[in-house]
C-alpha atoms as a PDB file:
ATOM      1  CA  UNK A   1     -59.243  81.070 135.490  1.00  0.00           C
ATOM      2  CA  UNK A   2     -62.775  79.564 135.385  1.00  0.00           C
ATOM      3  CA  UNK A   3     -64.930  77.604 133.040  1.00  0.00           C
ATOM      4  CA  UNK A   4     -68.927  78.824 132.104  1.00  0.00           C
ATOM      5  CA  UNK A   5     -71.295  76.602 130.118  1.00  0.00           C
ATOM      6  CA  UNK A   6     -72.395  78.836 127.346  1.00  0.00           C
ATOM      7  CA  UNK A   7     -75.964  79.461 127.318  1.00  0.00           C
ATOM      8  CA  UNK A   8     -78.497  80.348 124.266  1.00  0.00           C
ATOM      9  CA  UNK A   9     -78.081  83.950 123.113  1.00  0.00           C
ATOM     10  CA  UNK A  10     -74.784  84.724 125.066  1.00  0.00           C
ATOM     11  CA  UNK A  11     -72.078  86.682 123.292  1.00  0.00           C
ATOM     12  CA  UNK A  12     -68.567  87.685 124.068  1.00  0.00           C
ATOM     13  CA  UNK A  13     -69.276  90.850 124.416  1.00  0.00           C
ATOM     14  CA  UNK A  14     -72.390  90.247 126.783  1.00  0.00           C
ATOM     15  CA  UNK A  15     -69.601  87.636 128.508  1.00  0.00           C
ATOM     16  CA  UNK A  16     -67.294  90.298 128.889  1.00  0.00           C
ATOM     17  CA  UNK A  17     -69.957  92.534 130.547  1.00  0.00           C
ATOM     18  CA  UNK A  18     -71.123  89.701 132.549  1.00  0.00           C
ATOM     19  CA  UNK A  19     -68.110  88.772 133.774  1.00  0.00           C
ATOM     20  CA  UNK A  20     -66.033  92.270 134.086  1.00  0.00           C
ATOM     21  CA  UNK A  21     -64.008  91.260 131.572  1.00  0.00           C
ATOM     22  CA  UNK A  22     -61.830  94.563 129.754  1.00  0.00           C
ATOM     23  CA  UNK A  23     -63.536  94.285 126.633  1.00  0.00           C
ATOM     24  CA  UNK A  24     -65.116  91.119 124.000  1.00  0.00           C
ATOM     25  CA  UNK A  25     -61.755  90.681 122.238  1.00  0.00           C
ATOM     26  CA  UNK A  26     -59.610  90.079 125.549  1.00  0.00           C
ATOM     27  CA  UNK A  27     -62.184  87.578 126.424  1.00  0.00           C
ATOM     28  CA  UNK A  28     -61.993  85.626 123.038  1.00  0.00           C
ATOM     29  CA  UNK A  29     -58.442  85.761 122.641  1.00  0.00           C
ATOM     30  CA  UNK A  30     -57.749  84.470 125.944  1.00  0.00           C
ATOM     31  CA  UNK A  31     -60.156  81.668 125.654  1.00  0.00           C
ATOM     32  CA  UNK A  32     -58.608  80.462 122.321  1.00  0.00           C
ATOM     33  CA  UNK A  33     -55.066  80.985 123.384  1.00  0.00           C
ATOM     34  CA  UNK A  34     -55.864  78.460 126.630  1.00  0.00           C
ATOM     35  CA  UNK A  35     -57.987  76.075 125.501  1.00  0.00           C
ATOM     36  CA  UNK A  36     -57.315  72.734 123.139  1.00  0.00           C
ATOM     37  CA  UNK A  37     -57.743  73.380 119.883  1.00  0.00           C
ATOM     38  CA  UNK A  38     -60.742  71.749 119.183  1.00  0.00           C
ATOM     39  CA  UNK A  39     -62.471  74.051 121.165  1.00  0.00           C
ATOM     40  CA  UNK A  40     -61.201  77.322 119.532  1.00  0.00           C
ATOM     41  CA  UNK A  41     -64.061  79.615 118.722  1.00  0.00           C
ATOM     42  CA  UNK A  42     -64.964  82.195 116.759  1.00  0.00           C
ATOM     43  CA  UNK A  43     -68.188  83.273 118.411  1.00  0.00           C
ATOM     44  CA  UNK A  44     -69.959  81.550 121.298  1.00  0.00           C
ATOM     45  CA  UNK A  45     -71.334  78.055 120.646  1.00  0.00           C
ATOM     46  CA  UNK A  46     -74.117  76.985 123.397  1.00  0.00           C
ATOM     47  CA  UNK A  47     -73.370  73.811 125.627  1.00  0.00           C
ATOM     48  CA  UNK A  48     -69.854  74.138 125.076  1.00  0.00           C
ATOM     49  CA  UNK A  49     -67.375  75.543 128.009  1.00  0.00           C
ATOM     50  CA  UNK A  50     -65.671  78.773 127.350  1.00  0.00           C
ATOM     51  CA  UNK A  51     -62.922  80.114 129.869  1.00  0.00           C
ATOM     52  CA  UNK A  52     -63.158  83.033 132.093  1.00  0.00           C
ATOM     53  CA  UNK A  53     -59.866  84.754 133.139  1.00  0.00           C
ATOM     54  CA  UNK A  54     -59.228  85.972 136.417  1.00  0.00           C
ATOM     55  CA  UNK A  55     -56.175  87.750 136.909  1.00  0.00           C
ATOM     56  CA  UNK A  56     -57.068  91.436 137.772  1.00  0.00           C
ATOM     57  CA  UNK A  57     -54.848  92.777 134.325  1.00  0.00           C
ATOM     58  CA  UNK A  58     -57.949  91.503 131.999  1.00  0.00           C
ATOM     59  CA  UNK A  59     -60.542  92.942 134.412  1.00  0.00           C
ATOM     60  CA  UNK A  60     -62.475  96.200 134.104  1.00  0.00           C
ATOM     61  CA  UNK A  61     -62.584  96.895 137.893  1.00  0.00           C
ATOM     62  CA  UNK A  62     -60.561  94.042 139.666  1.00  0.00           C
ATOM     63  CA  UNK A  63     -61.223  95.081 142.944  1.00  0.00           C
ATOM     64  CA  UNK A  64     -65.335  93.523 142.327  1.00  0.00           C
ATOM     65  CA  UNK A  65     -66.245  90.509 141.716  1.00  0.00           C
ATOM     66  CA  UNK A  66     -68.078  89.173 138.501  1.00  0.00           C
ATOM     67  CA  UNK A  67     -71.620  90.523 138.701  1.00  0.00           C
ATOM     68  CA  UNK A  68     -73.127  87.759 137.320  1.00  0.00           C
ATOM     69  CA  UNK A  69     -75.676  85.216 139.130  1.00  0.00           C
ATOM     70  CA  UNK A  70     -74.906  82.637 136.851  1.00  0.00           C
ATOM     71  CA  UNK A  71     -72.938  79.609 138.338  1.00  0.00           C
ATOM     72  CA  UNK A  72     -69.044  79.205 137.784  1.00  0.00           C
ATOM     73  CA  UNK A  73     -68.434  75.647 137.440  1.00  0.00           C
ATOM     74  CA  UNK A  74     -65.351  73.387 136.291  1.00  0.00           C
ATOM     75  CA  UNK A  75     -66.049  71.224 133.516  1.00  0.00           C
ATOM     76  CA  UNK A  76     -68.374  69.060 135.323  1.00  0.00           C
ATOM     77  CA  UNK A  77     -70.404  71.586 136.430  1.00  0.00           C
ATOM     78  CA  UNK A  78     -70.595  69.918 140.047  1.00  0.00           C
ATOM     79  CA  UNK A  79     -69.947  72.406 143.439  1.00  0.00           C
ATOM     80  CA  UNK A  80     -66.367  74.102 143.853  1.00  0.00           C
ATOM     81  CA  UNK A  81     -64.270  71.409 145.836  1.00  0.00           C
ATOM     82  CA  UNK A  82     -61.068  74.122 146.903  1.00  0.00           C
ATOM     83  CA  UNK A  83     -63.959  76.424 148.224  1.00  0.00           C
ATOM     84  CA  UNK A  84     -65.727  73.729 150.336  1.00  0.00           C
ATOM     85  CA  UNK A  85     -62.062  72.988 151.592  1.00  0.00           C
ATOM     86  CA  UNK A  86     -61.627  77.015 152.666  1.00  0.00           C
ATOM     87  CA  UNK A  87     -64.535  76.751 154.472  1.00  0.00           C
ATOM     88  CA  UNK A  88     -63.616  73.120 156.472  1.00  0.00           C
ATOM     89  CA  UNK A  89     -60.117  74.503 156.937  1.00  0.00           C
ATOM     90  CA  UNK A  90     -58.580  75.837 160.631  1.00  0.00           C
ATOM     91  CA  UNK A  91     -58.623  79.809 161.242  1.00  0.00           C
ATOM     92  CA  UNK A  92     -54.795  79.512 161.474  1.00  0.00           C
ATOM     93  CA  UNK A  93     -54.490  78.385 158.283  1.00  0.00           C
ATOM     94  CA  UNK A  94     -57.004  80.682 157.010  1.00  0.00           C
ATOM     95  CA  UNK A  95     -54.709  83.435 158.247  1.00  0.00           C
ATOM     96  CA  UNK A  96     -51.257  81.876 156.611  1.00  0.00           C
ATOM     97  CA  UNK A  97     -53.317  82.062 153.064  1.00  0.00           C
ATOM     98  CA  UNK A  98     -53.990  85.906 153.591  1.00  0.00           C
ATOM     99  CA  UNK A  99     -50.239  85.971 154.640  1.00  0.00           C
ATOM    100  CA  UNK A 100     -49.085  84.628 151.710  1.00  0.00           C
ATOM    101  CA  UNK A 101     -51.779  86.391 149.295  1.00  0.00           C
ATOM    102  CA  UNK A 102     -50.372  89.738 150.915  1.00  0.00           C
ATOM    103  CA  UNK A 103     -46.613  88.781 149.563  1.00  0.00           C
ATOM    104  CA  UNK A 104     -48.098  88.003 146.369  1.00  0.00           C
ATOM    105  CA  UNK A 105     -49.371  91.352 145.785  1.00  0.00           C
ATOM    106  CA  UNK A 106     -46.871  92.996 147.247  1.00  0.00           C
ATOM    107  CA  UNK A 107     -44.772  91.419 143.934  1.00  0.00           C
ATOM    108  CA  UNK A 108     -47.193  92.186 142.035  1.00  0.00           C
ATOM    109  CA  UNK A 109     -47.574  95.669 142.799  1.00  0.00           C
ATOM    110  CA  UNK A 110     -43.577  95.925 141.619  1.00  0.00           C
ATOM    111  CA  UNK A 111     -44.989  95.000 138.139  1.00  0.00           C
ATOM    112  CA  UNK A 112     -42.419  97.257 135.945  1.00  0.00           C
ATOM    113  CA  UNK A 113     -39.318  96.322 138.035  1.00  0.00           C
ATOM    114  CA  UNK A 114     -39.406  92.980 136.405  1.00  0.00           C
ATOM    115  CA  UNK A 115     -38.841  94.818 133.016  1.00  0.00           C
ATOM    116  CA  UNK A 116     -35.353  96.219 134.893  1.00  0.00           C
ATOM    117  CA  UNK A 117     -31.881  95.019 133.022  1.00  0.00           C
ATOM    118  CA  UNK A 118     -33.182  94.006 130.079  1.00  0.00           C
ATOM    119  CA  UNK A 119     -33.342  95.837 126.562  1.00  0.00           C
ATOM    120  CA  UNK A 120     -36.278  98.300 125.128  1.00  0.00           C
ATOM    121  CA  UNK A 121     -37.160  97.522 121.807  1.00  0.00           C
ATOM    122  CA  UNK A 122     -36.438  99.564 118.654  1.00  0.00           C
ATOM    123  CA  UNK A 123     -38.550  99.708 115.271  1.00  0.00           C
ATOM    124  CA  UNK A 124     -36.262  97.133 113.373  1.00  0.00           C
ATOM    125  CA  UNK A 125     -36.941  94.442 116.654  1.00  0.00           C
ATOM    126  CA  UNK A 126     -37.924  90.750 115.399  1.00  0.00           C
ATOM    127  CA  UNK A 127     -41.150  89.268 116.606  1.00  0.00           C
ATOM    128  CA  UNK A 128     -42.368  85.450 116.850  1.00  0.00           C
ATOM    129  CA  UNK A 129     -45.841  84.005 117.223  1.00  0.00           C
ATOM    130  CA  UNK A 130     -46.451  81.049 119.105  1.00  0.00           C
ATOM    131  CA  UNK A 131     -49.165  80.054 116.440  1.00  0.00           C
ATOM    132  CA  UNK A 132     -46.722  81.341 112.851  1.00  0.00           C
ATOM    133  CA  UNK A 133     -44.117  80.583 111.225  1.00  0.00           C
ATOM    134  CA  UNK A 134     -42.128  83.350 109.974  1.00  0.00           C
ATOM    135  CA  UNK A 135     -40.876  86.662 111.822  1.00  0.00           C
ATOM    136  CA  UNK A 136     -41.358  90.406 111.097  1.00  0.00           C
ATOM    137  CA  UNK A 137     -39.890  93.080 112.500  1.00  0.00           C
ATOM    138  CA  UNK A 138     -42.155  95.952 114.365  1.00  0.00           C
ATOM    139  CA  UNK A 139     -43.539  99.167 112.870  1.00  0.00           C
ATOM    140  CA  UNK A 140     -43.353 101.986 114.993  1.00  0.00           C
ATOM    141  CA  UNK A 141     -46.098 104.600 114.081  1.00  0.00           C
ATOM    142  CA  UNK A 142     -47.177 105.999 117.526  1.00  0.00           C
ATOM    143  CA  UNK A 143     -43.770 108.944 117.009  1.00  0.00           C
ATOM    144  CA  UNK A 144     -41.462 110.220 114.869  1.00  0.00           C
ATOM    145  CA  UNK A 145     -39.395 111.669 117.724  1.00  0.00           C
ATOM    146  CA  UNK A 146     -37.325 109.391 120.342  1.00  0.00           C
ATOM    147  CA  UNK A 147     -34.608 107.126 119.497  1.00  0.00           C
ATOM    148  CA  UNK A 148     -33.079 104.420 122.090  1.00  0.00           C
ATOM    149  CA  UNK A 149     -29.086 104.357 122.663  1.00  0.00           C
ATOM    150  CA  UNK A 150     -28.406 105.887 118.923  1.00  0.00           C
ATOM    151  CA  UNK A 151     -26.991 109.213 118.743  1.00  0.00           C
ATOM    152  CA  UNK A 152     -28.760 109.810 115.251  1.00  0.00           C
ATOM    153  CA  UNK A 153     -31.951 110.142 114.154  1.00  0.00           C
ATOM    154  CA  UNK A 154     -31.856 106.686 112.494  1.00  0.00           C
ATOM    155  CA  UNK A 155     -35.186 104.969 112.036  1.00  0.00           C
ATOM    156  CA  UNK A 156     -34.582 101.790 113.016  1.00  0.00           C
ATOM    157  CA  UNK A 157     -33.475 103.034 116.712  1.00  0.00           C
ATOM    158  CA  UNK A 158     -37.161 104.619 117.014  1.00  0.00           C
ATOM    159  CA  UNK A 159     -38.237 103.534 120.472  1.00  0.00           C
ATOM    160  CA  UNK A 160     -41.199 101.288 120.491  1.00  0.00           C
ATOM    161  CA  UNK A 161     -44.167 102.194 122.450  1.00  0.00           C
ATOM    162  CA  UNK A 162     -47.370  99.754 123.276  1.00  0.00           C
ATOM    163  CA  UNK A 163     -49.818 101.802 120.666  1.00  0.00           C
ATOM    164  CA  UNK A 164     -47.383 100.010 117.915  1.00  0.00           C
ATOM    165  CA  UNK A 165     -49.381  97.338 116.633  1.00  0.00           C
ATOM    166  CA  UNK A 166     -48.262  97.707 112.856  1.00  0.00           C
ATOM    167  CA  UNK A 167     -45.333  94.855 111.520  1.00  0.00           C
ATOM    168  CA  UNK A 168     -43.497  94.580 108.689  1.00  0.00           C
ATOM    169  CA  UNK A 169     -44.902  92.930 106.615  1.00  0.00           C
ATOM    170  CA  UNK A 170     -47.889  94.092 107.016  1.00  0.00           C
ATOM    171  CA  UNK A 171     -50.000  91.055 105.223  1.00  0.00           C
ATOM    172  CA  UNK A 172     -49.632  87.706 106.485  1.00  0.00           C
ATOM    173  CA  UNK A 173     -46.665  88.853 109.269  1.00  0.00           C
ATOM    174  CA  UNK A 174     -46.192  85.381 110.310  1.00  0.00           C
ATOM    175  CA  UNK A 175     -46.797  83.396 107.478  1.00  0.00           C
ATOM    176  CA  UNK A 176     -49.810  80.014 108.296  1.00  0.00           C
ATOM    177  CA  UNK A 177     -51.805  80.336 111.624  1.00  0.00           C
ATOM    178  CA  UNK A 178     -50.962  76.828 113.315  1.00  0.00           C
ATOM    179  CA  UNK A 179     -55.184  77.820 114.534  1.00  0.00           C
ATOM    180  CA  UNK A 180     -56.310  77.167 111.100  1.00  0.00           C
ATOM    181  CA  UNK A 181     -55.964  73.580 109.761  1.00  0.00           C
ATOM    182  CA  UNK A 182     -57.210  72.847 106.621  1.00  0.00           C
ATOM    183  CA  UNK A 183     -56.939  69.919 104.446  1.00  0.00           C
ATOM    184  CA  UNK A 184     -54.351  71.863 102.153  1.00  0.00           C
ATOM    185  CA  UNK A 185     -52.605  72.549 105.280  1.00  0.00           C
ATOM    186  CA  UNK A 186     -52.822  75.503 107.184  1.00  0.00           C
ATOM    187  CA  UNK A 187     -54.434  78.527 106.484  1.00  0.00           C
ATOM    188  CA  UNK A 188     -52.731  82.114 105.935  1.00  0.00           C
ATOM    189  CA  UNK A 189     -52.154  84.353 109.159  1.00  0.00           C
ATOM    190  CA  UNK A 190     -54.764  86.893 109.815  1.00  0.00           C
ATOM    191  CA  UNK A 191     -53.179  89.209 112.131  1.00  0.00           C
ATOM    192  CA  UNK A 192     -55.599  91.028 114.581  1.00  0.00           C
ATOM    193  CA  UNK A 193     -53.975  92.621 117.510  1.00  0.00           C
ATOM    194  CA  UNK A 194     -56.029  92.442 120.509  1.00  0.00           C
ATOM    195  CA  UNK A 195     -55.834  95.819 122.090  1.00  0.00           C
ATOM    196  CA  UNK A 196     -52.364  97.087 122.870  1.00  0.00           C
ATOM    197  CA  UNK A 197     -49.178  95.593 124.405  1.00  0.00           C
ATOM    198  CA  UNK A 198     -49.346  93.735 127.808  1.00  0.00           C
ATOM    199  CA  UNK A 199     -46.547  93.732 130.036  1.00  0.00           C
ATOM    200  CA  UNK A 200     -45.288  97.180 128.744  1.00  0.00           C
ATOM    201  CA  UNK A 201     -42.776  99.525 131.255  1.00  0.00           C
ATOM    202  CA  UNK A 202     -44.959 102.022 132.013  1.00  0.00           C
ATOM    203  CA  UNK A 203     -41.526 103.657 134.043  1.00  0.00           C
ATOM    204  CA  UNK A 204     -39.975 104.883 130.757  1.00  0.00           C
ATOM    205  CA  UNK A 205     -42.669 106.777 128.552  1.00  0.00           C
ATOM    206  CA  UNK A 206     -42.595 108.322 124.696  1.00  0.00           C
ATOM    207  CA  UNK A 207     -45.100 110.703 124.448  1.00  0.00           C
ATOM    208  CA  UNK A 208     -47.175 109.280 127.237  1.00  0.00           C
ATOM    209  CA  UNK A 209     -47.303 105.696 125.918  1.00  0.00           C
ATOM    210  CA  UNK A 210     -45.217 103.156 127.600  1.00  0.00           C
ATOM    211  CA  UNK A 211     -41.862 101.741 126.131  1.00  0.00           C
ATOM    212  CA  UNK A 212     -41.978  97.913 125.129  1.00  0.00           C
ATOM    213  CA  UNK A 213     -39.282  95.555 126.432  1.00  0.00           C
ATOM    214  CA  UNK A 214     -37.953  92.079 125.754  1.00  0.00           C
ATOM    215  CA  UNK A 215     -40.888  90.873 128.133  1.00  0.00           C
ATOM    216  CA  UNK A 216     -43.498  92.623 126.769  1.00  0.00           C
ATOM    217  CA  UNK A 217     -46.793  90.719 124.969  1.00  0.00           C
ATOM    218  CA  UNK A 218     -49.077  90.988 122.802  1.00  0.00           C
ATOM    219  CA  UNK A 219     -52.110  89.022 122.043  1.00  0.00           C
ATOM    220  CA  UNK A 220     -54.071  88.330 118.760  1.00  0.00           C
ATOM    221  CA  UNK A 221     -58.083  87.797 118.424  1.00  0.00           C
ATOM    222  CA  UNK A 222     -57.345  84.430 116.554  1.00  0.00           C
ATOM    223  CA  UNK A 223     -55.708  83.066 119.990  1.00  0.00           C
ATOM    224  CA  UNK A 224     -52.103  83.613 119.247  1.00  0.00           C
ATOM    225  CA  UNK A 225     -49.299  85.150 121.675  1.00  0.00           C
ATOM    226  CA  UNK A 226     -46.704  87.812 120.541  1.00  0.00           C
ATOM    227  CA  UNK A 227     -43.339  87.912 121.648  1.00  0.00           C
ATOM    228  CA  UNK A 228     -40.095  89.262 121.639  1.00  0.00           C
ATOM    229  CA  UNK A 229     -37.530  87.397 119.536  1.00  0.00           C
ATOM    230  CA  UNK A 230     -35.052  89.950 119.100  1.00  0.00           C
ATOM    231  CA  UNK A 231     -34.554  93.099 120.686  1.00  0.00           C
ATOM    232  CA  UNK A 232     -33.362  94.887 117.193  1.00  0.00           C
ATOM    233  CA  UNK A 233     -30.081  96.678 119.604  1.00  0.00           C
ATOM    234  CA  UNK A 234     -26.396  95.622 119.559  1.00  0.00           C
ATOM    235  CA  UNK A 235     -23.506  96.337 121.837  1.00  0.00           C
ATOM    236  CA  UNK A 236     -20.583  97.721 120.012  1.00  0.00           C
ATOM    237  CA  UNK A 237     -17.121  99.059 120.617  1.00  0.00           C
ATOM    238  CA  UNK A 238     -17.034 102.216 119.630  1.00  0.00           C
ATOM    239  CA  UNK A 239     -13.931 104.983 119.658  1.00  0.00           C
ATOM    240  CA  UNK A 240     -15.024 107.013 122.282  1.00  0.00           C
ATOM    241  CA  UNK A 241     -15.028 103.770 124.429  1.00  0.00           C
ATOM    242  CA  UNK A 242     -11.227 103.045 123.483  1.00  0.00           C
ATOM    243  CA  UNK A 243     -10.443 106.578 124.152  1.00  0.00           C
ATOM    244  CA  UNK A 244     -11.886 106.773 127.506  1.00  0.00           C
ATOM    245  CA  UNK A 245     -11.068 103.385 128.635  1.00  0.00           C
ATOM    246  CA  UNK A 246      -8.692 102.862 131.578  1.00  0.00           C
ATOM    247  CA  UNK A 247      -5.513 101.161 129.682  1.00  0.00           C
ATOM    248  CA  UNK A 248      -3.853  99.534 132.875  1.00  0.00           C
ATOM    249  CA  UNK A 249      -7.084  97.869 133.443  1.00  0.00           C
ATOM    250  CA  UNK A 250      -7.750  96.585 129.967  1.00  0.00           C
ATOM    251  CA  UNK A 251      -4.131  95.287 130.064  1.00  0.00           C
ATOM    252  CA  UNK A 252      -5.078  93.478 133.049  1.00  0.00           C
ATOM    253  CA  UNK A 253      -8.415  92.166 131.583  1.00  0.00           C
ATOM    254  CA  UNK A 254      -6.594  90.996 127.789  1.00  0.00           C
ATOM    255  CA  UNK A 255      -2.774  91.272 128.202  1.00  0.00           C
ATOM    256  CA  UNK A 256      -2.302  90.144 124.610  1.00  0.00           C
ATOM    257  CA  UNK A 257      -3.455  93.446 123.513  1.00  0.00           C
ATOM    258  CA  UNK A 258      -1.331  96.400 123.110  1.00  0.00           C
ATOM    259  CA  UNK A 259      -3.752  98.897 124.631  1.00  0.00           C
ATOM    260  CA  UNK A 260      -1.960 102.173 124.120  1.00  0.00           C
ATOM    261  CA  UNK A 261      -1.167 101.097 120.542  1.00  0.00           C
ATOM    262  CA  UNK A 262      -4.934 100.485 119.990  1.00  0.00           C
ATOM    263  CA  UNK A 263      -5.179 103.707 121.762  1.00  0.00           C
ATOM    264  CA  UNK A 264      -3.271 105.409 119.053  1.00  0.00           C
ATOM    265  CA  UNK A 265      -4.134 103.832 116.274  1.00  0.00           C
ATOM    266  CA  UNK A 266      -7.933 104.706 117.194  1.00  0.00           C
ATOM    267  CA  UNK A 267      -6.944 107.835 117.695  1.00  0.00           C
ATOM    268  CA  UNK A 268      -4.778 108.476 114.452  1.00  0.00           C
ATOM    269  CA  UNK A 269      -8.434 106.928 112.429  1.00  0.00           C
ATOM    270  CA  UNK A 270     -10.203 110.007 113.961  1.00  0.00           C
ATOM    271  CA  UNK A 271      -7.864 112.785 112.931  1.00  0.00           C
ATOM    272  CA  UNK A 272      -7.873 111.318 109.640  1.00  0.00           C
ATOM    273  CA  UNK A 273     -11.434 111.319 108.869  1.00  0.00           C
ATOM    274  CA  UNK A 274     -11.553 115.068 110.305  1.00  0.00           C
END
């Protein structure tokens, strides 16, 4: 990230040209969610430093650089020191930079595998805002269709995607904004998504949209990060897991337990309720 001394007449969208950026409201949010609160803003305020992100997610094209002439200072506004250093350093460590640059994106270009072993979320998943204080549960409007690890077509098992934006409730989801101070305390939560989820697995589709996971984020215009809290699945035990289950094994794993009598009796609870 970088910081730009706001000038007379800018805006975030004409920022978010200037600078590449995906769109005005990426730019905003991210500049609220990583700056001191005292410097949260709601529109551009000239003299004041506003940050620029960098990483190539939040960039229109990230293979170019920022077409702008303007110059990208630190907070000082003085020359960049780590570039001056670059330039002084030895070819040979020049070269182990690029080395290590390469690895980098080599991880990075992995991107989804990170998302591998953990659980996809379902409609009646639990969210948390690093700004709020209270915790819906996710709205899944984007289908009506696919279900994750639930043999019926219960609701709460709908599979969410990152077009979801809608929570339960839908007014004031997370209670006060920890953004908005006031002298009564803090001020209700306005909820404004900020485009659609980040971080989503883009392996595992529902109608073309990617799934969410327990990793996956969301970011609000006032400057607050979404998460995960809960996933909204649970393992359980179910019959057909008895029934199949290897019984010299599970005596192995819990000899307390009786396995072919738990065998039966699951068995006997079947035939009954047929």
């Amino acid at each position: 990230m970088k910081n730009y001394t706001i000038q007379q007449g800018d805006t975030f969208n004409s920022l978010s040209q200037q600078f590449n950026i995906k769109n005005d409201g990426l730019l905003k949010t991210y500049h609220n969610l990583h700056c001191p609160i005292e410097d949260v803003m709601q529109e551009p305020i000239p003299g004041k430093q506003i940050i620029i992100p960098e990483d190539p997610e939040f960039l229109s094209n990230p293979s170019s650089a920022p077409t702008s002439d303007e110059e990208m200072t630190d907070s000082t506004n003085t020359y960049n020191e780590s570039e001056e250093k670059d330039q002084q350093e030895e070819p040979s460590s020049k070269d182990h930079k690029q080395e290590e640059k390469k690895e980098d994106d080599k991880k990075n270009d992995k991107g989804s595998d990170d998302h591998e072993g953990i659980f996809f979320i379902i409609q009646k998943a639990t969210l948390q805002c690093n700004q709020g204080f209270t915790f819906p549960t996710l709205k899944v409007t984007s289908h009506q269709k696919h279900y994750a690890n639930h043999p019926d077509s219960d609701p709460d098992y709908l599979a969410a995607t990152e077009d979801d934006l809608q929570l339960n409730p839908s007014a004031q989801p997370f209670g006060q904004c920890k953004l908005k101070p006031s002298s009564g305390g803090y001020l209700p939560c306005a909820y404004a998504p900020a485009g659609k989820w980040q971080k989503a697995y883009d392996k595992t589709k529902v109608m073309d949209k990617a799934c969410l996971t327990e990793r996956s984020e969301l970011l609000c215009s006032t400057g607050g990060k979404i998460t995960i809290l809960n996933h909204g699945q649970q393992s359980e035990i179910t019959k057909s897991h008895i029934s199949n289950a290897n019984t010299l094994e599970q005596q192995a794993y819990n000899p307390v337990v009786d396995f072919d009598a738990l065998k039966e009796e699951a068995n006997s609870n079947e035939a009954e309720a047929w």
